[in-house]
C-alpha atoms as a PDB file:
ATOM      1  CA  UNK A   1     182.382   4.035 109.507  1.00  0.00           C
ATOM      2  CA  UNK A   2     184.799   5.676 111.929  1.00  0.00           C
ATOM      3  CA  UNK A   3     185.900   5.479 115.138  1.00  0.00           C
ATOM      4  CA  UNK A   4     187.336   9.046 115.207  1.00  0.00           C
ATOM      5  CA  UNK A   5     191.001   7.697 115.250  1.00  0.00           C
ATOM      6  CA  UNK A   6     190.840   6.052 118.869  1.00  0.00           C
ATOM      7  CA  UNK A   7     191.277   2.652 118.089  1.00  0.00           C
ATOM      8  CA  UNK A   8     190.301  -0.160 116.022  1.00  0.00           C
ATOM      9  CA  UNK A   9     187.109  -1.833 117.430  1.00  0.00           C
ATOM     10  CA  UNK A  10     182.915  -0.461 117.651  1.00  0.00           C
ATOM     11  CA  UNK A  11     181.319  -0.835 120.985  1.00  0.00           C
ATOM     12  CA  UNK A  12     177.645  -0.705 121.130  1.00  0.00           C
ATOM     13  CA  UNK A  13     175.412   0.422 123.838  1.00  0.00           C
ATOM     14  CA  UNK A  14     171.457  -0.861 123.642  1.00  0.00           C
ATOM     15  CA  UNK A  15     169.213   0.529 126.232  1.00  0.00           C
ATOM     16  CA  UNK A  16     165.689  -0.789 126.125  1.00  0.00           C
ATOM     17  CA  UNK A  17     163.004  -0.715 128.741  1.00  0.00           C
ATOM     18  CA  UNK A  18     164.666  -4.647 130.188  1.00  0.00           C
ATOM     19  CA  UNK A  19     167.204  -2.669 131.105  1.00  0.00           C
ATOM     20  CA  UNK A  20     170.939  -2.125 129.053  1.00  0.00           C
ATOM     21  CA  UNK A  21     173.111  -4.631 127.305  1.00  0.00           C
ATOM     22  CA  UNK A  22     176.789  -3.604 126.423  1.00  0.00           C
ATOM     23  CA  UNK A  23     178.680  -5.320 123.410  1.00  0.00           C
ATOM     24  CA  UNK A  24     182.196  -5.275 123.538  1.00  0.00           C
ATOM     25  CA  UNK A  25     183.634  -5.001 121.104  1.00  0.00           C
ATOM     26  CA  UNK A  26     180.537  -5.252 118.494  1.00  0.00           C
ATOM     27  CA  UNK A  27     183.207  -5.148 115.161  1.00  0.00           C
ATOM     28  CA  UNK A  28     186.486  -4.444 114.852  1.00  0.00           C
ATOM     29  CA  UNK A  29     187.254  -1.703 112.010  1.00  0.00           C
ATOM     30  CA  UNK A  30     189.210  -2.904 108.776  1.00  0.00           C
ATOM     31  CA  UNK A  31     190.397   0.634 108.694  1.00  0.00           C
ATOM     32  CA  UNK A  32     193.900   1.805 110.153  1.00  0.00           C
ATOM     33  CA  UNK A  33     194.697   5.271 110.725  1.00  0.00           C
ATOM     34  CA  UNK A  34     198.388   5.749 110.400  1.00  0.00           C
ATOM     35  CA  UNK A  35     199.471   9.314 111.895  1.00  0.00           C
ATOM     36  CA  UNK A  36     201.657  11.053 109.205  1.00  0.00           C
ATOM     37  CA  UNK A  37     204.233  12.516 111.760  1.00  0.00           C
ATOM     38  CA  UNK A  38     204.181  12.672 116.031  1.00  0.00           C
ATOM     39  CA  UNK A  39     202.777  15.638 117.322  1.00  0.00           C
ATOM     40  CA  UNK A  40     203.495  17.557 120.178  1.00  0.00           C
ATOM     41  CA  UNK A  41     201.900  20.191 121.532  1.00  0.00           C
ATOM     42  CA  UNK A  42     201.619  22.445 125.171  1.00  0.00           C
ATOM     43  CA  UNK A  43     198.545  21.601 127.544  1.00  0.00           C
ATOM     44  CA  UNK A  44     195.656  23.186 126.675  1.00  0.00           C
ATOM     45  CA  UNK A  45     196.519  24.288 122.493  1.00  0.00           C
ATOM     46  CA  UNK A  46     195.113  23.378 119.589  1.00  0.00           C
ATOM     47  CA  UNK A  47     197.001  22.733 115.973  1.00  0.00           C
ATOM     48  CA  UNK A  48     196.271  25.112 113.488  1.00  0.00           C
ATOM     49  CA  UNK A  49     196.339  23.006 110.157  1.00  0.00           C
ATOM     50  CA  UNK A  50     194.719  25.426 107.681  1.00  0.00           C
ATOM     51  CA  UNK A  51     193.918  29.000 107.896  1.00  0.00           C
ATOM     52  CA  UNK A  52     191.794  30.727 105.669  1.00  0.00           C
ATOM     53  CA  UNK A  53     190.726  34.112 106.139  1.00  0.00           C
ATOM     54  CA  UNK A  54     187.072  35.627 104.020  1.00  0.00           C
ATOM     55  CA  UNK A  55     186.601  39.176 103.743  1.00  0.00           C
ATOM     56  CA  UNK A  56     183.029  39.914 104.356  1.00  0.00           C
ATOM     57  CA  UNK A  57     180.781  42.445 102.733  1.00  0.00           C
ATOM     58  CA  UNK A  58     179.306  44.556 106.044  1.00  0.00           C
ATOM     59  CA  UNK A  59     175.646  46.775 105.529  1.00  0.00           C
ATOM     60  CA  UNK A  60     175.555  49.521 108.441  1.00  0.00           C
ATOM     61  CA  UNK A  61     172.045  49.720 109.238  1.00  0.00           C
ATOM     62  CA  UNK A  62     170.385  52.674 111.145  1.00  0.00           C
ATOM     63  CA  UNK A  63     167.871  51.864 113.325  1.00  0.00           C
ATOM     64  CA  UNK A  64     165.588  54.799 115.070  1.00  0.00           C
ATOM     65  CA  UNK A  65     164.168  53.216 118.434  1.00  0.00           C
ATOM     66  CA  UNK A  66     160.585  54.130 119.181  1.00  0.00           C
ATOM     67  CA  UNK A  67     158.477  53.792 122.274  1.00  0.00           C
ATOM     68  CA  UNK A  68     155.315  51.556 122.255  1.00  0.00           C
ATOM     69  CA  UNK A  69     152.349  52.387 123.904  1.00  0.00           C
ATOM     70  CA  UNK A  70     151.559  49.907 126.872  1.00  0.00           C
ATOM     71  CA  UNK A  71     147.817  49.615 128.363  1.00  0.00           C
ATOM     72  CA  UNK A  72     149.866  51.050 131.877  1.00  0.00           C
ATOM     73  CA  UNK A  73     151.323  53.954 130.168  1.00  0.00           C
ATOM     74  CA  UNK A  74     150.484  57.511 130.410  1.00  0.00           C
END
């Protein structure tokens, strides 16, 4: 079970054909996520935690292009 880090409790959304009933909150999470320092970062970045880079073993393939034969051609 997670709640992606936003907060504590599970709301629940059940749509049937009566029509929709919200519960709010359904559970509240025995989990706490404690952040391990603040972060701070510019509009519009993303933190880089990892990086891993995998050299790739590349085929070059030769294609020759033909021309079909279509009922309209001549």
């Amino acid at each position: 079970m997670s709640d992606l880090g936003s907060g504590n409790n599970i709301d629940l959304c059940v749509i049937t054909k009566e029509g929709v009933d919200y519960i709010r909150p359904h559970r509240e999470s025995p989990y706490n996520y404690k952040r391990q320092a603040k972060y701070k970062y510019k509009s519009g970045t993303t933190p880089v935690l990892t990086k891993t880079v995998t050299q790739l073993e590349l085929e070059l393939v030769h294609e020759t292009v033909q021309m079909m034969e279509t009922a309209g051609s001549s």
